[in-house]
Protein backbone atom coordinates (compact mmCIF):
# COMPACT_ATOMS: atom_id res chain seq x y z
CA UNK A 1 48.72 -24.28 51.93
CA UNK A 2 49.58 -20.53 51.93
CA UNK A 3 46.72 -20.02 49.59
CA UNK A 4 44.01 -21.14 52.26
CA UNK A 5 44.91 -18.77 54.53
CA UNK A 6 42.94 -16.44 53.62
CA UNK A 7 40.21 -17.33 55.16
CA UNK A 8 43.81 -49.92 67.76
CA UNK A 9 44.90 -53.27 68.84
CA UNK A 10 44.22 -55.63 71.58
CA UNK A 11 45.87 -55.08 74.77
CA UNK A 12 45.25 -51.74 75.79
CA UNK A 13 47.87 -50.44 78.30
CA UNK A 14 46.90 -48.05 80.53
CA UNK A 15 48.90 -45.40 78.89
CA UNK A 16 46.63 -45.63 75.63
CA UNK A 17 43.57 -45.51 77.34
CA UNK A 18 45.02 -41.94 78.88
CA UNK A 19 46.04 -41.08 75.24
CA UNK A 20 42.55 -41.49 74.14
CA UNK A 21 41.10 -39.82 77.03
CA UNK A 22 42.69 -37.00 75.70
CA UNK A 23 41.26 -37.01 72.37
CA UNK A 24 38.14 -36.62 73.96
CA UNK A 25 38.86 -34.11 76.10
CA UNK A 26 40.21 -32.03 72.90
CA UNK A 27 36.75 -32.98 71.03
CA UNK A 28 34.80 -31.37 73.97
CA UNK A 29 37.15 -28.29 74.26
CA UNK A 30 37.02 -27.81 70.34
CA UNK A 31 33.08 -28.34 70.92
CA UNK A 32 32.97 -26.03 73.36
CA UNK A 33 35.18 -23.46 71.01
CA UNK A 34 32.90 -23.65 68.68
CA UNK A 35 29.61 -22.56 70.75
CA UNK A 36 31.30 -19.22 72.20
CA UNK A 37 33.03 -18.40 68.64
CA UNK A 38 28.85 -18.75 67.41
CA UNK A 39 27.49 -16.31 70.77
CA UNK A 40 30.95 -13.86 70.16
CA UNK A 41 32.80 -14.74 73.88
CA UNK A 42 35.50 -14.82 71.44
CA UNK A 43 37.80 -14.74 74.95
CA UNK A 44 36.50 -17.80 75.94
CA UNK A 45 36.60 -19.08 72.46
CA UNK A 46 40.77 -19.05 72.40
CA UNK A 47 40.66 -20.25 75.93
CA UNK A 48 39.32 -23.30 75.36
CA UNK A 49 40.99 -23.34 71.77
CA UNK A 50 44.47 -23.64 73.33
CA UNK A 51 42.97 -25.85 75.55
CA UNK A 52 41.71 -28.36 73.11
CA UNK A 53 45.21 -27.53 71.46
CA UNK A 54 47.02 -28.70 74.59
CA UNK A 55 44.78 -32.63 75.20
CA UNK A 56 45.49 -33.23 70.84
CA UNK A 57 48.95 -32.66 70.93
CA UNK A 58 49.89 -35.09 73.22
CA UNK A 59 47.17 -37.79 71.87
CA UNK A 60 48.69 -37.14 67.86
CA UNK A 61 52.02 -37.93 69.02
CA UNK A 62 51.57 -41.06 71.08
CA UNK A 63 52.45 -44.42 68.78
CA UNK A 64 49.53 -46.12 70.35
CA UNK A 65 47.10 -43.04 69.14
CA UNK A 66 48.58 -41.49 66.23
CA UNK A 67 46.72 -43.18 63.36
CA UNK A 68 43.79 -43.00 65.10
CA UNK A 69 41.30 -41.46 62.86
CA UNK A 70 39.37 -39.83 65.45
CA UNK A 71 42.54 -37.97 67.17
CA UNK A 72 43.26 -36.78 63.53
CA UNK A 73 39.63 -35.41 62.77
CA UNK A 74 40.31 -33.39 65.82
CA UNK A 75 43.68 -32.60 65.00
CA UNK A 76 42.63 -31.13 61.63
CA UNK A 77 39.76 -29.36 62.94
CA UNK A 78 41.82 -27.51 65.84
CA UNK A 79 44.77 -26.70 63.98
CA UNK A 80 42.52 -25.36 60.94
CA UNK A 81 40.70 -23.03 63.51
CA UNK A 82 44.04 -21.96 65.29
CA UNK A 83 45.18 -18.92 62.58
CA UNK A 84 41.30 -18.23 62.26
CA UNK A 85 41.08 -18.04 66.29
CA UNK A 86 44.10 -15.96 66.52
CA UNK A 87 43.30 -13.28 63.85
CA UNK A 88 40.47 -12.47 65.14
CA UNK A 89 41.75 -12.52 69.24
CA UNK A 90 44.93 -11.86 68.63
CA UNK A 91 45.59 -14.32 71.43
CA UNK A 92 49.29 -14.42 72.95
CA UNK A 93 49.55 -18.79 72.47
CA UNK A 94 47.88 -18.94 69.42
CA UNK A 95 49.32 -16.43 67.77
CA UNK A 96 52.95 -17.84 68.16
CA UNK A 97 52.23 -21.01 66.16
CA UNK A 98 52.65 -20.54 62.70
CA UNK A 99 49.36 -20.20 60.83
CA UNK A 100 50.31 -21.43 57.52
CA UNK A 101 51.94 -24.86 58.66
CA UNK A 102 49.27 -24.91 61.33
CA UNK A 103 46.24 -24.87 58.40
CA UNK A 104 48.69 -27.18 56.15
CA UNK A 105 48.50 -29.63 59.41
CA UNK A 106 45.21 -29.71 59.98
CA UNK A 107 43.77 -29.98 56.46
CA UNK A 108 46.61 -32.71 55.66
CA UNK A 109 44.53 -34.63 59.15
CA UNK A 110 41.60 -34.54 57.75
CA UNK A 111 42.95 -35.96 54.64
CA UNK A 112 44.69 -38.59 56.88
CA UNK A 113 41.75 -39.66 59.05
CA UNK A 114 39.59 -40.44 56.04
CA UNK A 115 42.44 -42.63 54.23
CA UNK A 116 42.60 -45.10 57.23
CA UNK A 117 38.82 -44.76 58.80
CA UNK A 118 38.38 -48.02 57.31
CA UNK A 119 35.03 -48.51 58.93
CA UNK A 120 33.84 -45.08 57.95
CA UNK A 121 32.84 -43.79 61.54
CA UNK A 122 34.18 -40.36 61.17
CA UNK A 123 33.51 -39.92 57.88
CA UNK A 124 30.03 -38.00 57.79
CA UNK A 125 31.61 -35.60 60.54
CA UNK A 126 34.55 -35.06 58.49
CA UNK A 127 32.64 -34.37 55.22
CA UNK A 128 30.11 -32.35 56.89
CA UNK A 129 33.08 -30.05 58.37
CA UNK A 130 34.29 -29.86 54.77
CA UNK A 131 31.56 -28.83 53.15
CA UNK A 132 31.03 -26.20 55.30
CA UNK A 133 34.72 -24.67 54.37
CA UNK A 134 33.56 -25.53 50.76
CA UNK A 135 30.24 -23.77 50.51
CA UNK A 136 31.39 -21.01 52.43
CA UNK A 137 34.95 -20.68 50.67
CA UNK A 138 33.39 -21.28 47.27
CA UNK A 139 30.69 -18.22 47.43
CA UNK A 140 33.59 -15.94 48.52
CA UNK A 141 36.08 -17.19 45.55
CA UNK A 142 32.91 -16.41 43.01
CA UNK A 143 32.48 -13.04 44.58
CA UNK A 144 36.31 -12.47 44.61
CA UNK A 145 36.54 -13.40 41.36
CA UNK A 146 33.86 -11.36 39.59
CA UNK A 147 35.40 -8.57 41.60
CA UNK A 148 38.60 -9.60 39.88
CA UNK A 149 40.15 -9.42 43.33
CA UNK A 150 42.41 -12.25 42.07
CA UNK A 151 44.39 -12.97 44.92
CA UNK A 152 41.86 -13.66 47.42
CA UNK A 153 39.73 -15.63 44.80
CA UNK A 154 42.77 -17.91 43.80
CA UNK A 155 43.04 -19.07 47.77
CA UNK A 156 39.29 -19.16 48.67
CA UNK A 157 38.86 -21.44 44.92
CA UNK A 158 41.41 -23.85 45.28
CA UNK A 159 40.96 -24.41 49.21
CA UNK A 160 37.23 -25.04 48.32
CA UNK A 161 38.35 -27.41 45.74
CA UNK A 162 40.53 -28.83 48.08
CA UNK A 163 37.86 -29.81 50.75
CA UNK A 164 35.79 -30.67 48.20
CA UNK A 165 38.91 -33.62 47.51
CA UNK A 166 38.53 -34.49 51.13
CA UNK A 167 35.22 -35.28 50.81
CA UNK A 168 35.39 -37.31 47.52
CA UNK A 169 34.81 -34.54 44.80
CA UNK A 170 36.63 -33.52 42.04
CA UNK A 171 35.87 -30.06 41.69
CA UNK A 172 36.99 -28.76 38.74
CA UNK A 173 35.34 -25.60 38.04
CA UNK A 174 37.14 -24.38 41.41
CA UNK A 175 40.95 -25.22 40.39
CA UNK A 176 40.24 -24.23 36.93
CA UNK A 177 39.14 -20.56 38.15
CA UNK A 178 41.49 -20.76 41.07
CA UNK A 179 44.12 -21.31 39.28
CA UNK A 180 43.10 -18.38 36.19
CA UNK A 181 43.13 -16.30 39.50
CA UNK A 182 46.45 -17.17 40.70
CA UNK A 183 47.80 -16.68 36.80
CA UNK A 184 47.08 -13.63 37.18
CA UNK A 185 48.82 -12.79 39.93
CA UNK A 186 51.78 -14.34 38.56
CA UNK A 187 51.35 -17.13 41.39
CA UNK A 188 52.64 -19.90 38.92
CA UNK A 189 53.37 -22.64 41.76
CA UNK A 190 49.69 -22.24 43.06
CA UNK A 191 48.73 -21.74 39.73
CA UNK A 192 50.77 -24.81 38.12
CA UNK A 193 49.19 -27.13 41.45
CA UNK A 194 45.74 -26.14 40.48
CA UNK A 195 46.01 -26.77 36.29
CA UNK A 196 47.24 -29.76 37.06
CA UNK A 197 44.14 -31.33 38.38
CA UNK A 198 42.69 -29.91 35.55
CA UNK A 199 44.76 -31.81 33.11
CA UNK A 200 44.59 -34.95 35.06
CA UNK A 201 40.88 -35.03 35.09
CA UNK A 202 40.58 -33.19 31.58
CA UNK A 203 38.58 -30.53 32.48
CA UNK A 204 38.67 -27.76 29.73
CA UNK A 205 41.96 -30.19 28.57
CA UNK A 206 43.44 -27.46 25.83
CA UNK A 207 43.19 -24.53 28.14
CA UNK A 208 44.63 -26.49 31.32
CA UNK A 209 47.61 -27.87 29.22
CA UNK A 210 48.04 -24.74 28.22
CA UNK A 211 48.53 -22.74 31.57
CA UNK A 212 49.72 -25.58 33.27
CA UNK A 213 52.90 -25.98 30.69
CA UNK A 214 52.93 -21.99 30.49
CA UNK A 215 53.30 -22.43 34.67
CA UNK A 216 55.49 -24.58 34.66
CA UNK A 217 57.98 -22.41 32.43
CA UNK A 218 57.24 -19.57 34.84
CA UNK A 219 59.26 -21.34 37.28
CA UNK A 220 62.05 -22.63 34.88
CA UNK A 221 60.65 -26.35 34.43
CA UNK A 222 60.91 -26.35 31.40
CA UNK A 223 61.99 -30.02 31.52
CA UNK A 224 58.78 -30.97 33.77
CA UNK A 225 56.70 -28.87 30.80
CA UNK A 226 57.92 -30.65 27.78
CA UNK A 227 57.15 -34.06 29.91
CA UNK A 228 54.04 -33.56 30.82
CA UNK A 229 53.02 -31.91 26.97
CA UNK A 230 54.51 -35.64 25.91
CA UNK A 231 52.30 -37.21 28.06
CA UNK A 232 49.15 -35.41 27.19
CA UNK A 233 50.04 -35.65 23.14
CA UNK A 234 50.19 -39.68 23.76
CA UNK A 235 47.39 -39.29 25.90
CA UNK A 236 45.37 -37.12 23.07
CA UNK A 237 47.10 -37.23 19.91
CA UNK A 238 44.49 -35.56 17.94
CA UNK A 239 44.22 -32.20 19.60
CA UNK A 240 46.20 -29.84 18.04
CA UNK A 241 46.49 -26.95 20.99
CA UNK A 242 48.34 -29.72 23.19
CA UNK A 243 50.32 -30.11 19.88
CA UNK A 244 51.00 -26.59 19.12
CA UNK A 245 52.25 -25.94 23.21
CA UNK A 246 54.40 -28.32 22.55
CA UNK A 247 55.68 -26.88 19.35
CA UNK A 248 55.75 -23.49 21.27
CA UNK A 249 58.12 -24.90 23.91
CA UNK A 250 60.75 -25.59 21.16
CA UNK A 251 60.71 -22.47 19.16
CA UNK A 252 61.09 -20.70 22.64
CA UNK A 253 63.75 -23.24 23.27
CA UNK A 254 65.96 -22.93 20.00
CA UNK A 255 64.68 -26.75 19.06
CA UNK A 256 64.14 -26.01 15.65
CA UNK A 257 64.38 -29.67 14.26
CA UNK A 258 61.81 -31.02 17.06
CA UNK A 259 59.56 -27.79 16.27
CA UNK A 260 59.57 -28.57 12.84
CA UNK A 261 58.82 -32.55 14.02
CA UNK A 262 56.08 -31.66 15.65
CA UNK A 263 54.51 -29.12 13.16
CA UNK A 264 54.48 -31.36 10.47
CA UNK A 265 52.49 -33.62 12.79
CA UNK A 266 49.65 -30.63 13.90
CA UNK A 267 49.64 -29.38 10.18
CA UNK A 268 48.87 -33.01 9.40
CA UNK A 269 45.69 -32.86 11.57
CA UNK A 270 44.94 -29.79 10.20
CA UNK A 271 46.31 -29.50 6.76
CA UNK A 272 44.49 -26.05 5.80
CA UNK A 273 45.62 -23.87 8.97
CA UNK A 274 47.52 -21.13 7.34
CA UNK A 275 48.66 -20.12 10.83
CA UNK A 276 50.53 -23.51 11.37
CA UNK A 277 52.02 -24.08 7.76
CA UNK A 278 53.11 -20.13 7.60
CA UNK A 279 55.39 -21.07 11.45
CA UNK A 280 56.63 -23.85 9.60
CA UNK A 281 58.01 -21.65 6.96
CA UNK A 282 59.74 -19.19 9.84
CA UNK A 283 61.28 -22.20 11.48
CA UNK A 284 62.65 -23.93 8.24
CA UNK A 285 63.88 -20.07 7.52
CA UNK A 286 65.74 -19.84 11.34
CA UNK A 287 66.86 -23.17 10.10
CA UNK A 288 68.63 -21.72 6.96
CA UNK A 289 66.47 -24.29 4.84
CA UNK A 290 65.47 -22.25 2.04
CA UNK A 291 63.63 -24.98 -0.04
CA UNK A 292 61.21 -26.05 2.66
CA UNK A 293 60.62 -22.69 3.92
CA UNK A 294 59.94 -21.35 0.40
CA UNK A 295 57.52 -24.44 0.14
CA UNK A 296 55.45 -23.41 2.91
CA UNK A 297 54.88 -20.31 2.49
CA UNK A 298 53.71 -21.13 -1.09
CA UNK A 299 51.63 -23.25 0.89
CA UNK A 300 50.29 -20.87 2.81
CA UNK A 301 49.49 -18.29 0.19
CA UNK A 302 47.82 -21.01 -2.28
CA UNK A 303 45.29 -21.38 0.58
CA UNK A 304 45.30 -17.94 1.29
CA UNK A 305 46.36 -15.04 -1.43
CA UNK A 306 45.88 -12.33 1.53
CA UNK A 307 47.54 -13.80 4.28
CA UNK A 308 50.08 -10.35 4.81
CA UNK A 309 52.10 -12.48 6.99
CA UNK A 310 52.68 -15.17 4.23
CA UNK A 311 53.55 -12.70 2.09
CA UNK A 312 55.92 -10.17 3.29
CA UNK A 313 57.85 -13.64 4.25
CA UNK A 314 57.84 -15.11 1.20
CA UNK A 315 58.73 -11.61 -0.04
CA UNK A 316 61.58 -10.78 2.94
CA UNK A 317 62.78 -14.98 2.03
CA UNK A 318 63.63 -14.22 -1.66
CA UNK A 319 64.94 -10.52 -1.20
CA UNK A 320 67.41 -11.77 1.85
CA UNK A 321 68.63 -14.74 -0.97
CA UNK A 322 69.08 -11.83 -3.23
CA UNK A 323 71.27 -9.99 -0.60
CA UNK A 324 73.13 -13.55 0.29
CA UNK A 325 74.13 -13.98 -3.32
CA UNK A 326 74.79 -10.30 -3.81
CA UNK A 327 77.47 -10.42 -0.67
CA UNK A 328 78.91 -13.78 -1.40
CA UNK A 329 79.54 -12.11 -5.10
CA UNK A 330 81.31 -8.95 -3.69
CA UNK A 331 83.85 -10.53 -1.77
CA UNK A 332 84.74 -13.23 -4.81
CA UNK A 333 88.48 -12.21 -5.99
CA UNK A 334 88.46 -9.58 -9.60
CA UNK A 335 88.00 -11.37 -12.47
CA UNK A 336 86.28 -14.65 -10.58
CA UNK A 337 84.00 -15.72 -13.60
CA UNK A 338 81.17 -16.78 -11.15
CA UNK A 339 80.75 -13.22 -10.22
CA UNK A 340 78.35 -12.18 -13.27
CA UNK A 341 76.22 -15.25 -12.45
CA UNK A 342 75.82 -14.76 -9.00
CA UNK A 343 75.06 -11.57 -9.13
CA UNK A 344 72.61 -11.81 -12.16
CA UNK A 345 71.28 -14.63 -9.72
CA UNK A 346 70.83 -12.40 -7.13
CA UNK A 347 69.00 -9.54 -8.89
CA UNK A 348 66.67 -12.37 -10.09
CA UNK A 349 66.00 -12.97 -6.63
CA UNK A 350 65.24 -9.08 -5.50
CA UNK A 351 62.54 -9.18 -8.89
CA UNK A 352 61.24 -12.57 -7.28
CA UNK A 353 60.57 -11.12 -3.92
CA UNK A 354 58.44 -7.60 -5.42
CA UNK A 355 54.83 -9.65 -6.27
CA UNK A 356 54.97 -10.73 -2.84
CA UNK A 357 55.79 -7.68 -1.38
CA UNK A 358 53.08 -5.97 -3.46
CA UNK A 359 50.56 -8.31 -2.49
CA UNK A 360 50.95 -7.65 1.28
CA UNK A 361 51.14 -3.60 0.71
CA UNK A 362 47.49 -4.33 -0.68
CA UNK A 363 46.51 -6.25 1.91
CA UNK A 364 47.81 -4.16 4.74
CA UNK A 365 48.27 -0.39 2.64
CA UNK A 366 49.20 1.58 6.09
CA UNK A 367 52.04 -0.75 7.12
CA UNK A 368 55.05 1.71 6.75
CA UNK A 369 57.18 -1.44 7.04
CA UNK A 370 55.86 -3.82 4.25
CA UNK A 371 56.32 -0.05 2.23
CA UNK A 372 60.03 -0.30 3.35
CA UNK A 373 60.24 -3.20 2.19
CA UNK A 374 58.70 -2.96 -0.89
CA UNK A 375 61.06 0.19 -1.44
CA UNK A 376 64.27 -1.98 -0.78
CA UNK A 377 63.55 -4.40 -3.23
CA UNK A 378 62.31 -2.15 -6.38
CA UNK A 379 65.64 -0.11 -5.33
CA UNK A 380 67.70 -3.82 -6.08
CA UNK A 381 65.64 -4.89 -8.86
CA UNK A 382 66.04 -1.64 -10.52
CA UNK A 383 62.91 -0.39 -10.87
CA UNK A 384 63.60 3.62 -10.28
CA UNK A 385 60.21 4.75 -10.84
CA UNK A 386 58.79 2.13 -8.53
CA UNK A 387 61.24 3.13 -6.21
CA UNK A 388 60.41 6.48 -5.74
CA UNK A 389 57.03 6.55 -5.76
CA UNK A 390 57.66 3.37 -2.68
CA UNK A 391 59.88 6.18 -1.40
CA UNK A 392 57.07 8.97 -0.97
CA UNK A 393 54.81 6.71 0.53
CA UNK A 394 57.33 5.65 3.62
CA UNK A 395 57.87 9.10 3.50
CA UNK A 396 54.05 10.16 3.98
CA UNK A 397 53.40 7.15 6.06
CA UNK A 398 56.07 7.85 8.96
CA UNK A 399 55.92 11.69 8.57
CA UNK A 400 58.87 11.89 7.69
């Protein structure tokens, strides 16, 4: 709850009756807190505060009076007001109790006294009480957030939304922003809490999965992240995002069989995403599976002929075989009779990888390191004038 802060059975004994008594007497001392916080006797206000404190603590504790949901309406609604009460006093007794658990109390009362108000005779008051926190916390988080004054608009947000869950609602515009506030801030438990909801009620589903499973890895669960992206690909299997988190989580992993899994599946929904089928080539290439990779970035080029990314990979895939087979040839013993082969193989390879390259210098001219490239493998294939003129452009391009 840190991010709120800102802002009976038959045969009564005698004992419960005195129990109950003092729920009542904490009602009217709350009651009366109430009136001289609204005409400023803010004096008076903690007075009978600690007061109303003092009659609910005994009456939440007592077995007879605990579950009662009137004793936990007040309970809720005097331990909410006590860091409120003592900011603004500064009041010795109420500002020893520990704001934070004292708000987390209260609000988890009101909860409480709802659940087991079975005949509903509390529940208008305790709505009513929420909505006021909700209306009033709600305008603030707007403001807050337009302001991009993230912190204070990720706890005024989410602690609308959460009254608003008291009261029935399921506000999801107010986690959803809430928890984009507390992203920001790098507050990835708040913000993992709040996406959560999100997800469960699938409010903007792609975008919650997304920073909920990005939250989650914040905090090094990853374990809870790939879980929940399982749950929410069974649950939707034909959105790709949830798909493509997913496949995120196991490149960042070193999972390259399940990221390859799982991109075959997303390419699958979306078989002309040059984007998708380009990653599969880079994780069949950290795989050392030359024939698939090569495959998909064909793949990807067929679709697209500019795609610079594509490209250079295709490009940097055929000149690194070159430079495999050119290395494995060197260190074969003098006289080895496969040497010729391999190394005619390899040169093959360097002259494979130059229409690539070429292609992505004319798609992206002023990339000094597509020219590098380009200048490495006309150097290996053995084109000198190629080579030089390659040569003058890295030159002119890095200032050299």
């Amino acid at each position: 709850m840190r991010k709120f802060l800102l802002v009976a059975a038959m045969g009564l004994t005698t004992v419960v009756f005195a129990q109950k008594g003092n729920t009542s007497s904490a009602g009217i001392a709350y009651k009366n807190y109430e009136m001289n916080m609204m005409t400023g006797d803010y004096e008076a206000a903690a007075k009978e505060l600690n007061d109303a404190k003092g009659f609910i603590d005994q009456s939440f504790v007592h077995d007879e009076t605990k579950d009662d949901p009137k004793t936990l309406m007040y309970y809720g609604k005097i331990y909410i007001a006590i860091p409120q009460c003592a900011a603004l006093t500064g009041d010795d007794k109420l500002t020893e109790v520990d704001g934070e658990k004292a708000f987390e109390d209260g609000f988890n009362a009101l909860k409480r006294s709802k659940e087991i108000d079975t005949k509903g005779r509390y529940h208008q008051d305790v709505d009513d009480y929420c909505n006021l926190y909700r209306g009033q916390l709600s305008q603030i988080g707007v403001k807050m957030y337009e302001e991009e004054k993230w912190e204070e608009a990720m706890g005024a947000l989410i602690g609308a939304a959460a009254f608003g869950e008291v009261m029935g609602f399921s506000d999801s515009v107010y986690y959803f922003y809430g928890g984009l506030a507390a992203w920001n801030v790098e507050k990835y438990d708040e913000a993992s809490q709040a996406f959560a909801k999100t997800t469960e009620w699938g409010y903007q589903l792609n975008t919650s999965v997304y920073y909920y499973s990005q939250s989650l890895q914040k905090q090094g669960k990853t374990a809870e992240a790939e879980k929940m992206l399982k749950e929410q690909v069974a649950k939707h299997p034909g959105e790709k995002d949830i798909l493509i988190e997913m496949i995120n989580l196991y490149i960042d992993t070193d999972r390259k069989e399940e990221a390859v899994t799982a991109l075959n599946d997303v390419i699958a929904l979306d078989p002309n995403n040059v984007i998708l089928i380009y990653t599969a080539g880079t994780v069949y290439e950290n795989m050392d599976d030359f024939e698939n990779a090569e495959k998909q970035y064909l793949r990807a080029i067929e679709i697209d002929g500019a795609n610079v990314n594509a490209l250079s990979a295709l490009g940097g895939l055929y000149f690194n075989k070159g430079a495999d087979l050119n290395n494995q040839a060197n260190k074969l013993e003098f006289g080895d009779p496969n040497y010729d082969k391999m190394v005619a193989d390899s040169k093959d390879y360097f002259s494979k990888s130059v229409p690539y390259l070429e292609k992505a210098v004319e798609a992206s001219p002023k990339d000094v390191n597509l020219w590098i490239a380009l200048r490495d493998a006309y150097g290996k294939a053995g084109n000198v004038e190629k080579f030089k003129e390659a040569k003058a452009k890295v030159q002119e391009l890095s200032g050299e």
